[in-house]
PDB file of N, CA and C in Angstrom:
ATOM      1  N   UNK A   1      67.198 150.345  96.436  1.00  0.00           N
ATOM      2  CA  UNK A   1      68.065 150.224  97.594  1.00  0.00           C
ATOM      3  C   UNK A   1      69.424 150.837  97.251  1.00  0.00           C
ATOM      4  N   UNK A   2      69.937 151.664  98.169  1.00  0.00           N
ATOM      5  CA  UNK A   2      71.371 152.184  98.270  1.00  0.00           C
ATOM      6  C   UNK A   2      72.279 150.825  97.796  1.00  0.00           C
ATOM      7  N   UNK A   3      73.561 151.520  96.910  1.00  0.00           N
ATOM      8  CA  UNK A   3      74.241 150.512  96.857  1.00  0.00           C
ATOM      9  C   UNK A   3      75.117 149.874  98.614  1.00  0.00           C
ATOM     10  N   UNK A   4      75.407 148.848  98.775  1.00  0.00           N
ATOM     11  CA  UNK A   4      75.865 148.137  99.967  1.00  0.00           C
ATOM     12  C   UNK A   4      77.020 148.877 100.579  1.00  0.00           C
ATOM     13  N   UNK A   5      77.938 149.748  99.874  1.00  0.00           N
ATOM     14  CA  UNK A   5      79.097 150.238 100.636  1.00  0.00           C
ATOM     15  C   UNK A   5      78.519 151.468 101.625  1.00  0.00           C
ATOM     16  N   UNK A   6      77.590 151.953 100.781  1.00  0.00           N
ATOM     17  CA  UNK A   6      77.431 153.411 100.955  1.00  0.00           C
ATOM     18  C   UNK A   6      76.112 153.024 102.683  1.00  0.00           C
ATOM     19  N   UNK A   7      75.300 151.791 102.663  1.00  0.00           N
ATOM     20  CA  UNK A   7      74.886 151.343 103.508  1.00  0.00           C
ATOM     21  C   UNK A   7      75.901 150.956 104.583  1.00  0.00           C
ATOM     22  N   UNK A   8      77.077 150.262 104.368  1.00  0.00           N
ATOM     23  CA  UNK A   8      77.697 150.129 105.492  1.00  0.00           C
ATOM     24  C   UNK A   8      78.182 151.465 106.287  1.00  0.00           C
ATOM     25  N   UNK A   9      78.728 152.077 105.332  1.00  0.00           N
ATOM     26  CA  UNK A   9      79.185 153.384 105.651  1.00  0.00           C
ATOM     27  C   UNK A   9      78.646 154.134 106.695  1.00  0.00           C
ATOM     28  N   UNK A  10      77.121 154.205 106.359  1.00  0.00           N
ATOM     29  CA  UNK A  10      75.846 154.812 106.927  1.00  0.00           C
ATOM     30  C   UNK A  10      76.003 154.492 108.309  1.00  0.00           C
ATOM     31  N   UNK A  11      75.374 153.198 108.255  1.00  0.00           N
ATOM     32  CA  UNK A  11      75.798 151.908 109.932  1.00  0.00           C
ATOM     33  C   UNK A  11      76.719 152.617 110.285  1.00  0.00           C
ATOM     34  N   UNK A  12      78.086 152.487 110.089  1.00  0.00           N
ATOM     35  CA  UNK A  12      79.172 152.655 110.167  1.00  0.00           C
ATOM     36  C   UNK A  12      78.640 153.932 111.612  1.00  0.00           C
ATOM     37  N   UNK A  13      78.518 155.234 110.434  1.00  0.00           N
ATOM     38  CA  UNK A  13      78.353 156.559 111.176  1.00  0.00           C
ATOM     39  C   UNK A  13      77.046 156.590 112.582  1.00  0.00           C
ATOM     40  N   UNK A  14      75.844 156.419 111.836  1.00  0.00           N
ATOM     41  CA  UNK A  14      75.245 155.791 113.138  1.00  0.00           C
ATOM     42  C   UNK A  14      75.698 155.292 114.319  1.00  0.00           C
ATOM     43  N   UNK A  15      76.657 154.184 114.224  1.00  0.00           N
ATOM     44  CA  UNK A  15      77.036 153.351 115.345  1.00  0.00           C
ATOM     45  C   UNK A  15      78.202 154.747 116.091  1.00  0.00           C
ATOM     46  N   UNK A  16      78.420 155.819 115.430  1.00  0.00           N
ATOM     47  CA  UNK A  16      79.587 156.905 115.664  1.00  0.00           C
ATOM     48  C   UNK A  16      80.976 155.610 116.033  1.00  0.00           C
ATOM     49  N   UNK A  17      81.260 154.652 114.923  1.00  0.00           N
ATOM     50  CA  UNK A  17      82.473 154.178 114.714  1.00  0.00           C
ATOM     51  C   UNK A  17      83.109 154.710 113.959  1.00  0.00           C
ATOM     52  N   UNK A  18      84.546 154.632 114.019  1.00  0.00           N
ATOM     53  CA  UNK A  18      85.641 155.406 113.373  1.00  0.00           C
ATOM     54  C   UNK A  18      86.086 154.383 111.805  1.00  0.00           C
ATOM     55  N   UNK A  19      86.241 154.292 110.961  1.00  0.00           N
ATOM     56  CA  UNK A  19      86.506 153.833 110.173  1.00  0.00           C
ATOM     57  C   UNK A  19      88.010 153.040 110.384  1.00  0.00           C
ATOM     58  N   UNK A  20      89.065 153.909 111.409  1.00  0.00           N
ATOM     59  CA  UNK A  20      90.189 152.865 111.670  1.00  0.00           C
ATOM     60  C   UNK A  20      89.849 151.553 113.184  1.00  0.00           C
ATOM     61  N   UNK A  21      88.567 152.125 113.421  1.00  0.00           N
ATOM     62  CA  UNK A  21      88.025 150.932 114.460  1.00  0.00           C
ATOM     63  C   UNK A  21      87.629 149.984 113.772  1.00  0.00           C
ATOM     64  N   UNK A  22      86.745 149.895 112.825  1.00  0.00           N
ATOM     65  CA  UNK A  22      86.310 148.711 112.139  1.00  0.00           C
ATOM     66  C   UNK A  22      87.190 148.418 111.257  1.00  0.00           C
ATOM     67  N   UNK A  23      88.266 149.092 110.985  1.00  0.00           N
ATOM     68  CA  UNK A  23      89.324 148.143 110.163  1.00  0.00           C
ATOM     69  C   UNK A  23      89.962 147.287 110.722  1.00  0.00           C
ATOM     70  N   UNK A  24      90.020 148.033 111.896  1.00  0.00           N
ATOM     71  CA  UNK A  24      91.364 146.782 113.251  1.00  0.00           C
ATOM     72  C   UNK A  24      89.663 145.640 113.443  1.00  0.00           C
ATOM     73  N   UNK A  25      88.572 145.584 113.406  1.00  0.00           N
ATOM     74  CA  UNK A  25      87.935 144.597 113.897  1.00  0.00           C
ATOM     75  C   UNK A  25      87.944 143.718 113.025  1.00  0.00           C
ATOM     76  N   UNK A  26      88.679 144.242 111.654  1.00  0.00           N
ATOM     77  CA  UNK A  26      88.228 143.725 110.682  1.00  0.00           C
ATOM     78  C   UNK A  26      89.347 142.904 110.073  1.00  0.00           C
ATOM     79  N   UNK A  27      90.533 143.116 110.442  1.00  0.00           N
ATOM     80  CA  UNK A  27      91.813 143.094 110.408  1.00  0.00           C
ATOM     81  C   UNK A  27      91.811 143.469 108.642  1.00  0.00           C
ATOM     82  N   UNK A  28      91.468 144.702 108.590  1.00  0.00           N
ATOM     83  CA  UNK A  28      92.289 145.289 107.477  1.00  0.00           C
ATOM     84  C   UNK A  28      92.715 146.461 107.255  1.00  0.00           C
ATOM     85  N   UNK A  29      93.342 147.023 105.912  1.00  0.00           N
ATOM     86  CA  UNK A  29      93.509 148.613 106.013  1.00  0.00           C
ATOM     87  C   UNK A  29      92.288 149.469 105.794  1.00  0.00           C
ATOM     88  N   UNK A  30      92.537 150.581 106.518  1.00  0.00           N
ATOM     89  CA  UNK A  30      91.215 151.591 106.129  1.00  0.00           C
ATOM     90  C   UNK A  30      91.367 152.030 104.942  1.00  0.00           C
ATOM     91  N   UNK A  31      92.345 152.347 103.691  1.00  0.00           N
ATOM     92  CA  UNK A  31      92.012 151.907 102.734  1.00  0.00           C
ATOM     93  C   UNK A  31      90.899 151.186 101.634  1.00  0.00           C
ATOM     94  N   UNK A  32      91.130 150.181 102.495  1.00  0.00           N
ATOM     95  CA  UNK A  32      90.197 148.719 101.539  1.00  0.00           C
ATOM     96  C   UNK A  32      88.874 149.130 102.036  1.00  0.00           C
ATOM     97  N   UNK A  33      88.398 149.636 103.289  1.00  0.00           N
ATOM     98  CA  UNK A  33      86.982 150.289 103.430  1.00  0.00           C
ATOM     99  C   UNK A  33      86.518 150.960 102.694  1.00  0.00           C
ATOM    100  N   UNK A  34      87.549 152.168 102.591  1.00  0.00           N
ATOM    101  CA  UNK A  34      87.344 153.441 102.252  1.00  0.00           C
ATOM    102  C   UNK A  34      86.792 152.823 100.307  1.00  0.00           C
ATOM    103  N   UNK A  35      87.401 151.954 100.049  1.00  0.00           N
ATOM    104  CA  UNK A  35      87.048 151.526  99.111  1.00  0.00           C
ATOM    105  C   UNK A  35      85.550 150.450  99.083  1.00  0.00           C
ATOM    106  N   UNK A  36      85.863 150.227  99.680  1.00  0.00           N
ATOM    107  CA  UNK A  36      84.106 149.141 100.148  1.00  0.00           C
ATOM    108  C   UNK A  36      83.294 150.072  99.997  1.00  0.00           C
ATOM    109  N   UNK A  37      83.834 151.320 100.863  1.00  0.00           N
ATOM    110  CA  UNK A  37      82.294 152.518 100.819  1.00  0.00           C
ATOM    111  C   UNK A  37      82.048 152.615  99.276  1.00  0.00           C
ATOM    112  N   UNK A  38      82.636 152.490  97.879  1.00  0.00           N
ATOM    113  CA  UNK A  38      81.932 152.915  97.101  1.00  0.00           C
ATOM    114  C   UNK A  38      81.845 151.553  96.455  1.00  0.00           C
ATOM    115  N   UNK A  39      81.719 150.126  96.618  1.00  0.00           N
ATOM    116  CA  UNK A  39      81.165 149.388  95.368  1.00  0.00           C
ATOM    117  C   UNK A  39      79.540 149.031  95.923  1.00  0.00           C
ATOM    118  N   UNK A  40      79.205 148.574  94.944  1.00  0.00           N
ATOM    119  CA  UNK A  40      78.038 148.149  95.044  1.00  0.00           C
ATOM    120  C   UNK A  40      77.386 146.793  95.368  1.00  0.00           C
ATOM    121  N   UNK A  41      78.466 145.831  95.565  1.00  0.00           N
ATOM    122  CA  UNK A  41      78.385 144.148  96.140  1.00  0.00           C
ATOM    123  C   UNK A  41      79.603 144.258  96.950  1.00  0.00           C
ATOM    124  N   UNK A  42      79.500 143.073  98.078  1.00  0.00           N
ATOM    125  CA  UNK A  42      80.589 143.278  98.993  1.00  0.00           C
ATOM    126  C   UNK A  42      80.311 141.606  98.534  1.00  0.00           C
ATOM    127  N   UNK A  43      81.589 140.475  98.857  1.00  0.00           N
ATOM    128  CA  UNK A  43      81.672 138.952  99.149  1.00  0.00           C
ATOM    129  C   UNK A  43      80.726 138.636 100.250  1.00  0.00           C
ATOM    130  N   UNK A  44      79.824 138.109 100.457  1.00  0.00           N
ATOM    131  CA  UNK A  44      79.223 137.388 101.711  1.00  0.00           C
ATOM    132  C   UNK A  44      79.758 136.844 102.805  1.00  0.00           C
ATOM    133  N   UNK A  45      80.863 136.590 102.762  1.00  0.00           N
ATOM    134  CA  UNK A  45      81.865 136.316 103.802  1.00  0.00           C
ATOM    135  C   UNK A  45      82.324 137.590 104.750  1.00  0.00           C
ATOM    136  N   UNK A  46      82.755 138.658 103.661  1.00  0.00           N
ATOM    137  CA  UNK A  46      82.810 139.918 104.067  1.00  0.00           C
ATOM    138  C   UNK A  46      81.667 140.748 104.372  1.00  0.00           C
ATOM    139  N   UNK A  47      80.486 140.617 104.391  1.00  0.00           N
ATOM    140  CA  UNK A  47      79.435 140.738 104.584  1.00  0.00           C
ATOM    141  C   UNK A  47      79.056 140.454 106.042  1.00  0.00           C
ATOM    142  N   UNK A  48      79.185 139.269 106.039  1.00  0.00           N
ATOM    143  CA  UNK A  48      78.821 138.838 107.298  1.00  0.00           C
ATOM    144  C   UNK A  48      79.473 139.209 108.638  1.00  0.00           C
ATOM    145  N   UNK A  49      80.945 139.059 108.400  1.00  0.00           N
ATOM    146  CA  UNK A  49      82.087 140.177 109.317  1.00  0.00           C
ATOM    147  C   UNK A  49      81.709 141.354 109.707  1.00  0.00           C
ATOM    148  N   UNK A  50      81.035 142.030 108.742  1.00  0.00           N
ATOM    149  CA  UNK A  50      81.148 143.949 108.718  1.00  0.00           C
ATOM    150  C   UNK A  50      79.952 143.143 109.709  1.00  0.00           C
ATOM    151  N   UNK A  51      78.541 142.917 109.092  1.00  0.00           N
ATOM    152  CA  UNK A  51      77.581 142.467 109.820  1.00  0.00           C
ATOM    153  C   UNK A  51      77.936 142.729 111.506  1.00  0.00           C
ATOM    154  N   UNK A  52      78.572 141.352 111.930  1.00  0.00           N
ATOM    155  CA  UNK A  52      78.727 141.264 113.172  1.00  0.00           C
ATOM    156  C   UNK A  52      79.350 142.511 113.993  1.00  0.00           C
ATOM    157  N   UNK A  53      80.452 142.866 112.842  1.00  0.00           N
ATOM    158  CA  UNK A  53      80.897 144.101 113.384  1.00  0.00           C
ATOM    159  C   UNK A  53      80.441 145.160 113.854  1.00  0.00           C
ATOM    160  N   UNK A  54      79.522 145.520 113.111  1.00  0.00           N
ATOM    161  CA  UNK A  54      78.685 146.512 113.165  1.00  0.00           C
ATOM    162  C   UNK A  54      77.191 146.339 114.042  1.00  0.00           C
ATOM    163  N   UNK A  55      77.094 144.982 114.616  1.00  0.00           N
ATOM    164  CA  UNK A  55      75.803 144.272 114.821  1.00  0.00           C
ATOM    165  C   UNK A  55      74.127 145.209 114.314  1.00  0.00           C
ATOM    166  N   UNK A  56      74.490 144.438 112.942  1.00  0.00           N
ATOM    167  CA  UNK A  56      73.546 145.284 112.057  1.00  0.00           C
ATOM    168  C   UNK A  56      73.540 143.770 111.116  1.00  0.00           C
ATOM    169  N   UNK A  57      72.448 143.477 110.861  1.00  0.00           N
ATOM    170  CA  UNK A  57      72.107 142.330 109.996  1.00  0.00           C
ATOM    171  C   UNK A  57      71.735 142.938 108.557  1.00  0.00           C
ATOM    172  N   UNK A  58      72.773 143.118 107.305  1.00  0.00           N
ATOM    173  CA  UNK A  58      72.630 143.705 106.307  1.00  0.00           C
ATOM    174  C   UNK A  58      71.608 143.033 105.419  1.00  0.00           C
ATOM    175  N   UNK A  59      71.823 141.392 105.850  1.00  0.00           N
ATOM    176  CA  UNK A  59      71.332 140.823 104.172  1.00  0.00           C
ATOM    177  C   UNK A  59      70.069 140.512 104.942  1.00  0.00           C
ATOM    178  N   UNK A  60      69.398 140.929 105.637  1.00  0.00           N
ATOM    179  CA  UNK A  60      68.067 141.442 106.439  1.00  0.00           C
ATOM    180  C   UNK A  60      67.333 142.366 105.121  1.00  0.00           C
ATOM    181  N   UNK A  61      68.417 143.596 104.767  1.00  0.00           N
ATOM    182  CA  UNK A  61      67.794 144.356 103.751  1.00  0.00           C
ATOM    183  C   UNK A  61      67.681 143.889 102.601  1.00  0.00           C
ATOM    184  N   UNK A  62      68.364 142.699 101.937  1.00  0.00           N
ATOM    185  CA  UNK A  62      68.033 142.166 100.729  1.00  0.00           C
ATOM    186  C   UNK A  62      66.781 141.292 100.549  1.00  0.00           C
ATOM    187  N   UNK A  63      66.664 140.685 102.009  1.00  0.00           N
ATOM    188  CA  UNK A  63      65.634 139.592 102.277  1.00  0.00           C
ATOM    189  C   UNK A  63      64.645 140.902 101.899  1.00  0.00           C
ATOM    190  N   UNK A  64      64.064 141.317 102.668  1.00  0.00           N
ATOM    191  CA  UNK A  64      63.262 143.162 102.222  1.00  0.00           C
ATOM    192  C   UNK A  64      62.951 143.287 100.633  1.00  0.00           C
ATOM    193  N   UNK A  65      63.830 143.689 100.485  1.00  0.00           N
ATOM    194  CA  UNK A  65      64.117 143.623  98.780  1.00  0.00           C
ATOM    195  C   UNK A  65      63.833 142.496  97.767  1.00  0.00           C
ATOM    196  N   UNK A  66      63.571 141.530  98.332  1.00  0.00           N
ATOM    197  CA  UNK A  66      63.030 140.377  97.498  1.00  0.00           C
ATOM    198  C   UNK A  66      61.925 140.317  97.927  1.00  0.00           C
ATOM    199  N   UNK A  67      61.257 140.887  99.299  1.00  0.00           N
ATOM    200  CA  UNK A  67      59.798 140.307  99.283  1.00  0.00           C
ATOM    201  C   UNK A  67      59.246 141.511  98.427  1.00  0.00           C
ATOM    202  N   UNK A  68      59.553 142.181  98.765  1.00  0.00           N
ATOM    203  CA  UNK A  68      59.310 143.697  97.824  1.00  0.00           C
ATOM    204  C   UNK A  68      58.896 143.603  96.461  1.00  0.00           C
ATOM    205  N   UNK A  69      59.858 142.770  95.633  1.00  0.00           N
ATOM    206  CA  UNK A  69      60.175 142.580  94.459  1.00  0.00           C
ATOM    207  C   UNK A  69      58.777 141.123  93.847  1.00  0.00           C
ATOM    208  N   UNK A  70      58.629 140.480  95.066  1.00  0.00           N
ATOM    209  CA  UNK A  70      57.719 139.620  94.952  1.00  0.00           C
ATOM    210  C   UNK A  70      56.459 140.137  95.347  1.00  0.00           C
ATOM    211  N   UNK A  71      56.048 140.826  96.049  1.00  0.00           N
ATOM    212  CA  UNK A  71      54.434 141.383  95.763  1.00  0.00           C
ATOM    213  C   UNK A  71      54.318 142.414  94.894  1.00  0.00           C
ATOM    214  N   UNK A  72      55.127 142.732  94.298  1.00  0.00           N
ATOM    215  CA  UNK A  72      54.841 143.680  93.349  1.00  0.00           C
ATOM    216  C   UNK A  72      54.909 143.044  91.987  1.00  0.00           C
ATOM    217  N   UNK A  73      55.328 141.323  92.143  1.00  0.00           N
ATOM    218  CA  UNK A  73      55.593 140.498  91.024  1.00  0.00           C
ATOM    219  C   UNK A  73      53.861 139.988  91.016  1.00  0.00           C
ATOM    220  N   UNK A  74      53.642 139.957  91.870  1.00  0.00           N
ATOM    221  CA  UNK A  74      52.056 139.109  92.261  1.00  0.00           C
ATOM    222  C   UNK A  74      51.160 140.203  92.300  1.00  0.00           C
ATOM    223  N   UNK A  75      51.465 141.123  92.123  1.00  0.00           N
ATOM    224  CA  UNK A  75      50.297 142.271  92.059  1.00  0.00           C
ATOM    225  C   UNK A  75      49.743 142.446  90.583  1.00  0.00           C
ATOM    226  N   UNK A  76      51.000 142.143  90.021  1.00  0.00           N
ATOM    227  CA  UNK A  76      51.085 142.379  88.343  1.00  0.00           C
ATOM    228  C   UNK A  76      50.168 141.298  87.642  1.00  0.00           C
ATOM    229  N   UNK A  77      50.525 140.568  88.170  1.00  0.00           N
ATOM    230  CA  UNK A  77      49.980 139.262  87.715  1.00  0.00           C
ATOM    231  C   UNK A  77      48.217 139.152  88.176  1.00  0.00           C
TER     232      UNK A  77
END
């Protein structure tokens, strides 16, 4: 899985939002995005914000990623 900034980012462009739109939704600087776009964990709190913001359910893709991780744990086995 893409790291999480570079996923919001993505959303982000999809939705054709501006990066100083979701900062004002977000009440922060576009800056601190511009920096979100490159880590690889965001806080869950902040997570959930961009989430709504974006109405895109992110930790949808982790849930994904663990079942993933679990039939391929049970396959092994």
């Amino acid at each position: 899985m893409k790291p999480i900034g570079q996923l919001v980012k993505a959303r982000l462009t999809e939705r054709g939002m501006t990066v100083s739109h979701l900062a004002r939704l977000l009440s922060c600087e576009r800056s601190n995005l511009y920096r979100l776009f490159e880590k690889d964990s965001i806080d869950t709190r902040l997570l959930l914000r961009i989430s709504r913001a974006l109405d895109y359910d992110f930790f949808q893709l982790y849930s994904i990623e663990l079942e993933k991780e679990s039939n391929v744990s049970n396959m092994i086995q």
